[in-house]
N, C-alpha and C. Protein backbone atom coordinates (compact mmCIF):
# COMPACT_ATOMS: atom_id res chain seq x y z
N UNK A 1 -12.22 23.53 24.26
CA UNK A 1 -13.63 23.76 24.40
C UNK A 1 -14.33 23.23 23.14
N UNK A 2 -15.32 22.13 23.33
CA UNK A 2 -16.06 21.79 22.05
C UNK A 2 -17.51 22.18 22.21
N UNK A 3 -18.59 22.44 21.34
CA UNK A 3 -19.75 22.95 21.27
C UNK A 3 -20.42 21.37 20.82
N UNK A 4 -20.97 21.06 21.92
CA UNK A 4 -22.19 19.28 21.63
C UNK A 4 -22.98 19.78 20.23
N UNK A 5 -23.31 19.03 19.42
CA UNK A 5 -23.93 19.45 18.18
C UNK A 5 -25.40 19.10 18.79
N UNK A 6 -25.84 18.32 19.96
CA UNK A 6 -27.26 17.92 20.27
C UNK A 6 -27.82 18.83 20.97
N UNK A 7 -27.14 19.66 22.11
CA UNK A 7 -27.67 20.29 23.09
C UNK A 7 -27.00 21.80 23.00
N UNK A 8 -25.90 21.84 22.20
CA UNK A 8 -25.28 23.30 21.84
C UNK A 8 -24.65 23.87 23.17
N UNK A 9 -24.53 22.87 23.69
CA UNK A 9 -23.86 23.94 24.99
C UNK A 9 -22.54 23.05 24.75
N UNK A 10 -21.68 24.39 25.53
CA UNK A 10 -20.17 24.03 25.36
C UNK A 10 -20.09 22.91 26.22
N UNK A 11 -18.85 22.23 25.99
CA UNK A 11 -17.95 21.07 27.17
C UNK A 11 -16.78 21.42 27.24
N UNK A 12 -16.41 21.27 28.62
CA UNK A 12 -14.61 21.76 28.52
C UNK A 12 -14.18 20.32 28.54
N UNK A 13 -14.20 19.34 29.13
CA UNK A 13 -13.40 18.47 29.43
C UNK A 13 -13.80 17.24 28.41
N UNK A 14 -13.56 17.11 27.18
CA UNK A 14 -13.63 16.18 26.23
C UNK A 14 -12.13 15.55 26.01
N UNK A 15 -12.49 14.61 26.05
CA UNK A 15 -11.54 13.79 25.61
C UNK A 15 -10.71 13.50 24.15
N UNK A 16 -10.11 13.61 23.77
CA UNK A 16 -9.83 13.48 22.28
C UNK A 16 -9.65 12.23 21.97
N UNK A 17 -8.48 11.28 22.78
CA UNK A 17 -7.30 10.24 22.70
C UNK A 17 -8.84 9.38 22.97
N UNK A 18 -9.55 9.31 24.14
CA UNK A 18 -10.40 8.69 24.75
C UNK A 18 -11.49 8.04 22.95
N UNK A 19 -11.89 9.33 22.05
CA UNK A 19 -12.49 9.34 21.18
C UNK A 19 -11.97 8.30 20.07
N UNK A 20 -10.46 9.37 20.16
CA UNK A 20 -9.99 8.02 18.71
C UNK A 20 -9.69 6.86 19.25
N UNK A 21 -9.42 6.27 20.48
CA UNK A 21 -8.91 4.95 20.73
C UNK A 21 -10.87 4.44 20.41
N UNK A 22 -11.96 4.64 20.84
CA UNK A 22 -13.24 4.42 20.72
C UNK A 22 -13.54 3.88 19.48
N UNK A 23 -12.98 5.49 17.97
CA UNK A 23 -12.94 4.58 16.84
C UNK A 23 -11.94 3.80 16.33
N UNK A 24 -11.28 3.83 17.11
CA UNK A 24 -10.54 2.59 16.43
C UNK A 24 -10.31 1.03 16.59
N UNK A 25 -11.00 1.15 18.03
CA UNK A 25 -11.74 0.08 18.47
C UNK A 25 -12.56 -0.62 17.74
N UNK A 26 -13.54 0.15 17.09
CA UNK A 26 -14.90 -0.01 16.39
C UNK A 26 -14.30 -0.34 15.20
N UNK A 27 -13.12 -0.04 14.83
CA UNK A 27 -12.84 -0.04 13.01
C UNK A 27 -12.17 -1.37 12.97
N UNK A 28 -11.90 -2.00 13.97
CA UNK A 28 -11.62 -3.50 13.99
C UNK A 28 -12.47 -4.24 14.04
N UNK A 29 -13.34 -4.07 14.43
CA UNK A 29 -14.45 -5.28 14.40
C UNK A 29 -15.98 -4.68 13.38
N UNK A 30 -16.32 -3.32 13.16
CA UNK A 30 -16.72 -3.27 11.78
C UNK A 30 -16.13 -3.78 10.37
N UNK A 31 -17.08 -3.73 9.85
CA UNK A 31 -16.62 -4.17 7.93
C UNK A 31 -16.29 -2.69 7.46
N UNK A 32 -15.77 -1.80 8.17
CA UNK A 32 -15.80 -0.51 7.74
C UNK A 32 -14.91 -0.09 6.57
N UNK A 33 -15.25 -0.19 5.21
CA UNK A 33 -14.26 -0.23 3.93
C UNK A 33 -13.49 1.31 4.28
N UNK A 34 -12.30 1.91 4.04
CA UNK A 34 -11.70 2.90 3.79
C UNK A 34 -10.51 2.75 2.86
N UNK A 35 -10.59 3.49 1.36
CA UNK A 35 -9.69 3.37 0.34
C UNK A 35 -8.72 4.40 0.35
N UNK A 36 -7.52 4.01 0.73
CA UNK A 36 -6.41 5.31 0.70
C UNK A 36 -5.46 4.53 -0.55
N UNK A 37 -5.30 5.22 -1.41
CA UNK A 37 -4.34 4.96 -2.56
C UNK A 37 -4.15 3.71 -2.80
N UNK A 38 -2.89 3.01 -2.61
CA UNK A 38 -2.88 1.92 -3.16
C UNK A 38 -3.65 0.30 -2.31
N UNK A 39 -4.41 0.63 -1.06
CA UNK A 39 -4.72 -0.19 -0.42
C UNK A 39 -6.29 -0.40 0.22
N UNK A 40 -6.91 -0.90 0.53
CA UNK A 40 -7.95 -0.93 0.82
C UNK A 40 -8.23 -1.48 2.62
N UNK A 41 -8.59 -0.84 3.75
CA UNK A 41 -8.92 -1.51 4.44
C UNK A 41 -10.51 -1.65 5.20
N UNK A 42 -10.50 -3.20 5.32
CA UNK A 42 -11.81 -3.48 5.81
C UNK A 42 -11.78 -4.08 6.88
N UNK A 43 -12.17 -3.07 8.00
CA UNK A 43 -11.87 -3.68 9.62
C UNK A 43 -10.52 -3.46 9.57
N UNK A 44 -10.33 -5.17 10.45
CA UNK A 44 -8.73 -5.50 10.70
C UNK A 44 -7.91 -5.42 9.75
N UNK A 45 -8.89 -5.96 8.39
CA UNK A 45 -7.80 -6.24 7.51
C UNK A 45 -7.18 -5.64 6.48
N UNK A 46 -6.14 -5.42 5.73
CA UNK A 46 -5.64 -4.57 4.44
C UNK A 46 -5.46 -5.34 3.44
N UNK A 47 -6.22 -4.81 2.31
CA UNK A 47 -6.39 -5.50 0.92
C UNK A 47 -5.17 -4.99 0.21
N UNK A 48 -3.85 -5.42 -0.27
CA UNK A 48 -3.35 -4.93 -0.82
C UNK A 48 -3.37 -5.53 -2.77
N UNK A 49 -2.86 -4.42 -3.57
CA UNK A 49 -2.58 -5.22 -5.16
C UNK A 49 -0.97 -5.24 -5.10
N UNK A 50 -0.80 -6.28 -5.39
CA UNK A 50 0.76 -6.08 -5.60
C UNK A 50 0.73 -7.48 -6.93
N UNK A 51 1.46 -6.92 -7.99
CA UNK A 51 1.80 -7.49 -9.60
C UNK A 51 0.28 -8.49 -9.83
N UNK A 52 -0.41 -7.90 -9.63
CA UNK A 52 -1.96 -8.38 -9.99
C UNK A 52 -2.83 -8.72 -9.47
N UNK A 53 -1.96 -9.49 -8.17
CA UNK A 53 -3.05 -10.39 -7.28
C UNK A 53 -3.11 -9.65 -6.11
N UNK A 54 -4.59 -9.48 -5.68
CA UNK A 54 -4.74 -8.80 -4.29
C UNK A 54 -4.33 -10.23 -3.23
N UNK A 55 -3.48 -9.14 -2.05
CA UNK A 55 -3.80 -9.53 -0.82
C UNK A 55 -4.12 -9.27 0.26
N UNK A 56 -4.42 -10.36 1.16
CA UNK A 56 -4.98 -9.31 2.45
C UNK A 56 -4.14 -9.75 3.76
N UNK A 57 -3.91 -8.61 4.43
CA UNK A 57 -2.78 -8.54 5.78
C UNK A 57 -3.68 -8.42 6.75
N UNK A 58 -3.20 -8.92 7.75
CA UNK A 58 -3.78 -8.58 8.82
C UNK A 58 -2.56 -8.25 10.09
N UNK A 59 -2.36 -7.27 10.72
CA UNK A 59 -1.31 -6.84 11.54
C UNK A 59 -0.35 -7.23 10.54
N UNK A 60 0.20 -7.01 9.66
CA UNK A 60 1.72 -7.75 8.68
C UNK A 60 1.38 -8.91 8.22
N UNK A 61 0.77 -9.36 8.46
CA UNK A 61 1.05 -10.92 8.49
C UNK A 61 0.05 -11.44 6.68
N UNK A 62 0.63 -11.78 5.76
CA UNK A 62 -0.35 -12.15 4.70
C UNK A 62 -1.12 -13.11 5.49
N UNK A 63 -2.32 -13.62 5.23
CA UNK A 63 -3.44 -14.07 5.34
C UNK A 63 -3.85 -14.88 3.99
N UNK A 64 -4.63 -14.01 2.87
CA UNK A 64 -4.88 -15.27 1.54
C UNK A 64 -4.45 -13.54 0.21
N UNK A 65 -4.28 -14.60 -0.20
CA UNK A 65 -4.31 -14.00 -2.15
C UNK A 65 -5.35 -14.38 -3.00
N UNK A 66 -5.99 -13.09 -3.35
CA UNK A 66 -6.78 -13.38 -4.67
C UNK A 66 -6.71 -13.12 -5.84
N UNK A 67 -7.79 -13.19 -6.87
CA UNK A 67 -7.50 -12.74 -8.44
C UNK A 67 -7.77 -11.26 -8.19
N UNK A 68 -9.06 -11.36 -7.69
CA UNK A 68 -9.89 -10.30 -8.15
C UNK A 68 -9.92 -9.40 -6.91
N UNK A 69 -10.25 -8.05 -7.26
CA UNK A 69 -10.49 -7.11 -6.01
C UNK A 69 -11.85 -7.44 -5.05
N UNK A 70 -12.88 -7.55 -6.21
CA UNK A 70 -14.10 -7.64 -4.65
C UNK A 70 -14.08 -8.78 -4.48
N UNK A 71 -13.04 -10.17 -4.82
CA UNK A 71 -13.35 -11.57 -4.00
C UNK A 71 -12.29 -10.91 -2.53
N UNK A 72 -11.24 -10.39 -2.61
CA UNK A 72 -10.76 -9.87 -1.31
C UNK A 72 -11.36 -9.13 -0.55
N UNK A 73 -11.94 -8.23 -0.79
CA UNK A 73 -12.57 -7.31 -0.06
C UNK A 73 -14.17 -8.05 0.41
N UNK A 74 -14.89 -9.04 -0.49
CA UNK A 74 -16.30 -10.28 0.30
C UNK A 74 -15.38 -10.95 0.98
N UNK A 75 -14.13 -11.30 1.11
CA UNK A 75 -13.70 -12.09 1.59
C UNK A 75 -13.56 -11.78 3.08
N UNK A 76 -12.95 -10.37 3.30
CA UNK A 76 -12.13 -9.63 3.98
C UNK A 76 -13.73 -9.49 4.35
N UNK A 77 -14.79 -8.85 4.57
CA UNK A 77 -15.99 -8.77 5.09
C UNK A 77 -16.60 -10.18 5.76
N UNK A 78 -16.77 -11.09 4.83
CA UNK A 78 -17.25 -12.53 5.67
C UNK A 78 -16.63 -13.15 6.81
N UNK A 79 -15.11 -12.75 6.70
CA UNK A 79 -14.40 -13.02 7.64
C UNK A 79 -14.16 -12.24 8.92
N UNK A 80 -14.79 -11.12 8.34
CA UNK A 80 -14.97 -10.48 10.46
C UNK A 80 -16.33 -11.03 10.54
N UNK A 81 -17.19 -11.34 9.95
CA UNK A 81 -18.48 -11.20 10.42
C UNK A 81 -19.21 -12.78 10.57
N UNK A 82 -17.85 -13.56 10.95
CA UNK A 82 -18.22 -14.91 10.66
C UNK A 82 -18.68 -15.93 10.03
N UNK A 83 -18.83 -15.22 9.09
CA UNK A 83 -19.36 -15.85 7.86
C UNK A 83 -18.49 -17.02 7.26
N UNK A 84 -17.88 -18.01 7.54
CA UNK A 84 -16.59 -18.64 7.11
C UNK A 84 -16.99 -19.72 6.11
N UNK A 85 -18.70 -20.07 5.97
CA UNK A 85 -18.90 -20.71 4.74
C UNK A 85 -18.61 -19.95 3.51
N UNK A 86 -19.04 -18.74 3.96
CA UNK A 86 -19.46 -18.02 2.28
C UNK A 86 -17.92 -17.50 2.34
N UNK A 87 -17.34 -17.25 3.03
CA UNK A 87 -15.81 -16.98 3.00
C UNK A 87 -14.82 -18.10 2.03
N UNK A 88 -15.28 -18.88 2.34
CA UNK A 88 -14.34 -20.15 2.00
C UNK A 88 -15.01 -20.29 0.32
N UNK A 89 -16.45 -20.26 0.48
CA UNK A 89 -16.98 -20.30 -1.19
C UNK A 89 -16.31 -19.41 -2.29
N UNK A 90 -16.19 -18.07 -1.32
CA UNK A 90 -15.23 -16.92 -1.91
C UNK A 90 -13.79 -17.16 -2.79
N UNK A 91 -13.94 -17.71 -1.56
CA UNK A 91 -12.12 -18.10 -1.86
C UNK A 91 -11.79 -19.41 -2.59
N UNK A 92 -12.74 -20.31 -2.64
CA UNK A 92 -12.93 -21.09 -3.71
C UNK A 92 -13.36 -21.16 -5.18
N UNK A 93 -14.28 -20.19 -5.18
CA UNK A 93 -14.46 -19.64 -6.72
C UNK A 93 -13.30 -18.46 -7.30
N UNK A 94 -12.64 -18.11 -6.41
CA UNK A 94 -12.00 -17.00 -6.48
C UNK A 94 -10.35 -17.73 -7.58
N UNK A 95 -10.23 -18.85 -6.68
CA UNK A 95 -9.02 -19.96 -7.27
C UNK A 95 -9.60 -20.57 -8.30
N UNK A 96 -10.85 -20.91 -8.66
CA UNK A 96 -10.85 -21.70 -10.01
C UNK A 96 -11.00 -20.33 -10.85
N UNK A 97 -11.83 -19.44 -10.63
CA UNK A 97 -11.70 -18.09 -11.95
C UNK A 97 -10.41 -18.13 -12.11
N UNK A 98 -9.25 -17.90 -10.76
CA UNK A 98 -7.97 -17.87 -11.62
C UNK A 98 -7.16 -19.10 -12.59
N UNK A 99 -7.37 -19.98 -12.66
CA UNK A 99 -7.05 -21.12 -13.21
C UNK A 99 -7.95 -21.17 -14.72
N UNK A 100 -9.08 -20.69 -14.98
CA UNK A 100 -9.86 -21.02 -16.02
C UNK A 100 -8.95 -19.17 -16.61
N UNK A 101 -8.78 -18.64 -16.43
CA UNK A 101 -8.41 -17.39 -16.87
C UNK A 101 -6.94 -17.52 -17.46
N UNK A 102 -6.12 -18.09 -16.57
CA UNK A 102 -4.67 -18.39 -17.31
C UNK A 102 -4.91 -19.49 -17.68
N UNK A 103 -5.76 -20.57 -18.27
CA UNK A 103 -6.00 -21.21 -19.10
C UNK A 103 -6.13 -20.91 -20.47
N UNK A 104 -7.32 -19.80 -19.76
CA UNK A 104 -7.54 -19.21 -20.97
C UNK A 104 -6.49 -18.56 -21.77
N UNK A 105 -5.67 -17.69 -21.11
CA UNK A 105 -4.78 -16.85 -21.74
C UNK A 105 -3.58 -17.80 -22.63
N UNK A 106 -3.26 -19.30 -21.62
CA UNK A 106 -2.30 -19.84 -22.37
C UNK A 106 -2.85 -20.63 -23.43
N UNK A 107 -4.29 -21.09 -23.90
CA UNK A 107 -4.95 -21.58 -24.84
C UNK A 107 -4.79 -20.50 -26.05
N UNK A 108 -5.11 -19.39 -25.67
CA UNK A 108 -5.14 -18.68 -26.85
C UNK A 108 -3.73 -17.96 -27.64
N UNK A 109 -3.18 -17.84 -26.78
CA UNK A 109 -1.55 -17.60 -27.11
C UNK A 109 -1.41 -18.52 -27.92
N UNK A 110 -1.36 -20.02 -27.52
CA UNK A 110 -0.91 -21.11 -28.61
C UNK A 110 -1.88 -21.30 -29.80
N UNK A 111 -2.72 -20.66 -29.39
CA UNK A 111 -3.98 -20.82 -31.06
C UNK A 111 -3.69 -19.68 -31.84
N UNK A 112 -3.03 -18.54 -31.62
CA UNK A 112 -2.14 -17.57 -32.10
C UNK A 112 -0.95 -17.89 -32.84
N UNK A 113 -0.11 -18.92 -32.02
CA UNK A 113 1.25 -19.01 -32.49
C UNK A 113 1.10 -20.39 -33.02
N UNK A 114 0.06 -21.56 -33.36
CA UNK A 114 0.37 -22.67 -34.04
C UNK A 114 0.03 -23.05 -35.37
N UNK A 115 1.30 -23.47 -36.26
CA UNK A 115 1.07 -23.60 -37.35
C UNK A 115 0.49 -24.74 -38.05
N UNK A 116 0.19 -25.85 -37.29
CA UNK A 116 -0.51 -26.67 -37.83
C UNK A 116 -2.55 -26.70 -37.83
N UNK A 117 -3.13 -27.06 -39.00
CA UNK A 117 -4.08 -26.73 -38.81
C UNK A 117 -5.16 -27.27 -37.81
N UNK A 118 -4.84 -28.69 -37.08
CA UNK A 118 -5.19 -29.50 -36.27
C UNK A 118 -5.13 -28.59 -35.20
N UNK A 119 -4.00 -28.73 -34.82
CA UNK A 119 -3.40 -27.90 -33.31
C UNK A 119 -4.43 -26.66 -33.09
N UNK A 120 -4.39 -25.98 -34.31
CA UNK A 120 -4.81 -24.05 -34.08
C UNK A 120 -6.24 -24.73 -33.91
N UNK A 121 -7.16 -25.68 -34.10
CA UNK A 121 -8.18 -26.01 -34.18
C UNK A 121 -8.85 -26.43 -32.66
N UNK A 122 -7.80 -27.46 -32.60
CA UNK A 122 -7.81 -27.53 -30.98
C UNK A 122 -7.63 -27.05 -29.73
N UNK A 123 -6.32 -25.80 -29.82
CA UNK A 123 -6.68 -24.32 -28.80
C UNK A 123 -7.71 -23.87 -28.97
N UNK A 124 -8.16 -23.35 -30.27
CA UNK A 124 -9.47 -22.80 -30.33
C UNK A 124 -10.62 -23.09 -29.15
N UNK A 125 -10.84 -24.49 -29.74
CA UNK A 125 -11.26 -25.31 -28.76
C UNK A 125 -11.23 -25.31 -26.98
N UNK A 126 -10.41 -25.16 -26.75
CA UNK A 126 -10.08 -25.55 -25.74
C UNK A 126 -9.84 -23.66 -24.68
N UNK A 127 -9.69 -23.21 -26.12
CA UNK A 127 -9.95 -21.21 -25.56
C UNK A 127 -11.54 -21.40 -24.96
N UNK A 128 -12.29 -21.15 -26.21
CA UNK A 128 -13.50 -21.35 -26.00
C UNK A 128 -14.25 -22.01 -24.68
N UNK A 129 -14.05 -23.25 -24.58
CA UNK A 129 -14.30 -24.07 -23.45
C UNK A 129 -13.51 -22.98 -21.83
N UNK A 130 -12.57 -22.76 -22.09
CA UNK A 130 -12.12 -22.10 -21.02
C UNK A 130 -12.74 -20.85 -20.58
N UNK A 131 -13.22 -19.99 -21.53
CA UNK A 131 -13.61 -18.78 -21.33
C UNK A 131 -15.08 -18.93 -20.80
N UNK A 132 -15.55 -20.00 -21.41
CA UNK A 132 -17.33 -20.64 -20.65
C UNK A 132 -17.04 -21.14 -19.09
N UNK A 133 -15.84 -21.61 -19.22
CA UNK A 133 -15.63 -22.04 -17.39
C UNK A 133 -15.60 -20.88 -16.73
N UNK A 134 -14.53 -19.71 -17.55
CA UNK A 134 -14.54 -18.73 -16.76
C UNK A 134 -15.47 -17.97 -16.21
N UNK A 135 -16.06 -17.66 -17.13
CA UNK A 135 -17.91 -16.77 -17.09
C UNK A 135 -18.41 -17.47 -16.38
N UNK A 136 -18.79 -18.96 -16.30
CA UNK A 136 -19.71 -19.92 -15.73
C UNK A 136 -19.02 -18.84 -13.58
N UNK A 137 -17.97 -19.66 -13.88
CA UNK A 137 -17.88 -19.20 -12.37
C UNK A 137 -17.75 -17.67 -11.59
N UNK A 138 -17.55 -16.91 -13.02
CA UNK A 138 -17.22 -15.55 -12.46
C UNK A 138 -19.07 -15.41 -12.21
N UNK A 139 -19.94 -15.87 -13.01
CA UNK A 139 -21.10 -15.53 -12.75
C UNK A 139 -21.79 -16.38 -11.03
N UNK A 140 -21.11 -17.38 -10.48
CA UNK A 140 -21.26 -17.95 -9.32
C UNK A 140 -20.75 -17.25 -8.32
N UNK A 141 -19.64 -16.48 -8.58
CA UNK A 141 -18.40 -15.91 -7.70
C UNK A 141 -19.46 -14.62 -7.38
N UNK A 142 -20.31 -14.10 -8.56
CA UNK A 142 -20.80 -12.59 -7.85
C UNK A 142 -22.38 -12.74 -7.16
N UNK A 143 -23.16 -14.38 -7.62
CA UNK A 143 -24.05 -14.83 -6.39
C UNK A 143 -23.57 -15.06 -5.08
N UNK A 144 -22.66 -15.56 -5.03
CA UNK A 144 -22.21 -16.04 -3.95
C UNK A 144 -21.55 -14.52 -3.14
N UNK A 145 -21.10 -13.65 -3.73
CA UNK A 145 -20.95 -11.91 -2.63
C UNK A 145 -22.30 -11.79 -2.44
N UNK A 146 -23.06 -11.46 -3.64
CA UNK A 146 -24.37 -10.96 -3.30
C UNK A 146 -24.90 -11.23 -1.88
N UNK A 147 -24.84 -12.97 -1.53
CA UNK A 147 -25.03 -13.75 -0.36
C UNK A 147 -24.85 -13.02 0.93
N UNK A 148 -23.23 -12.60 0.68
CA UNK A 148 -22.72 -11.68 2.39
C UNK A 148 -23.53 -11.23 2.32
N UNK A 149 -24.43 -11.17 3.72
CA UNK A 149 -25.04 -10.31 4.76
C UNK A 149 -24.10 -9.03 5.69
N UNK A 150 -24.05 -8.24 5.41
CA UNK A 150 -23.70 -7.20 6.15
C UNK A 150 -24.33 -6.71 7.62
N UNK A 151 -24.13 -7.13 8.70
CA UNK A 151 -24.35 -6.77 9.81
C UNK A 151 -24.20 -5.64 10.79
């Protein structure tokens, strides 16, 4: 016996199974975010972190890898909602941040560990320059979410 919250009168014959197959219907084709511990899902898909890089599953199956958490999760949104330009922009800024970032990291390691004064001069260099690529695009990467439209 359930009590309707609109009209307050009881119902005997509600369905339960009828209800959850309804939302779960709906939770596949919404952007509906839900965070349980180590995973994230949006809609169809599951954002997982595994040794740094998120990915996203869909039924088992990997799908793409990213750096960052919200390029998976704009990603994982543009892609139910058809969005497959700004998806792909996603996922394109998403691969050069990672490349200007372990640039970065291996530029500066060697401007750490080199003993000549040329060399340490030229990681420097070349840190610097990397960390401006990085910013440059991490600052493109969060216009370009802003963009998703949520439907």
């Amino acid at each position: 016996m359930v009590i309707s919250t609109m009209s307050k009168k009881t119902k005997n014959n509600v369905s339960v199974t009828k209800i959850k197959n309804f939302l779960e219907e709906k939770s596949n084709n919404l952007p509906v975010v839900s965070i349980n511990g180590a995973h994230v899902k949006v809609g169809k898909y599951y954002c997982l972190e595994r040794n740094g890089v998120w990915e996203v599953y869909d039924n088992g199956t990997l799908i793409n890898s990213f750096t960052l958490r919200k390029s998976a999760l704009a990603w994982a949104v543009a892609s139910l909602q058809g969005q497959t330009t700004d998806a792909q922009q996603v996922e394109a800024y998403d691969m050069k941040f990672n490349r200007y970032s372990n640039d970065s990291y291996l530029f500066h390691e060697r401007y750490k560990t080199a003993t000549d004064d040329f060399r340490k001069e030229l990681m420097y260099i070349r840190w610097e320059e990397s960390e401006y690529h990085k910013n440059s695009i991490r600052d493109r990467l969060d216009e370009s979410i802003k963009k998703i439209q949520i439907n």
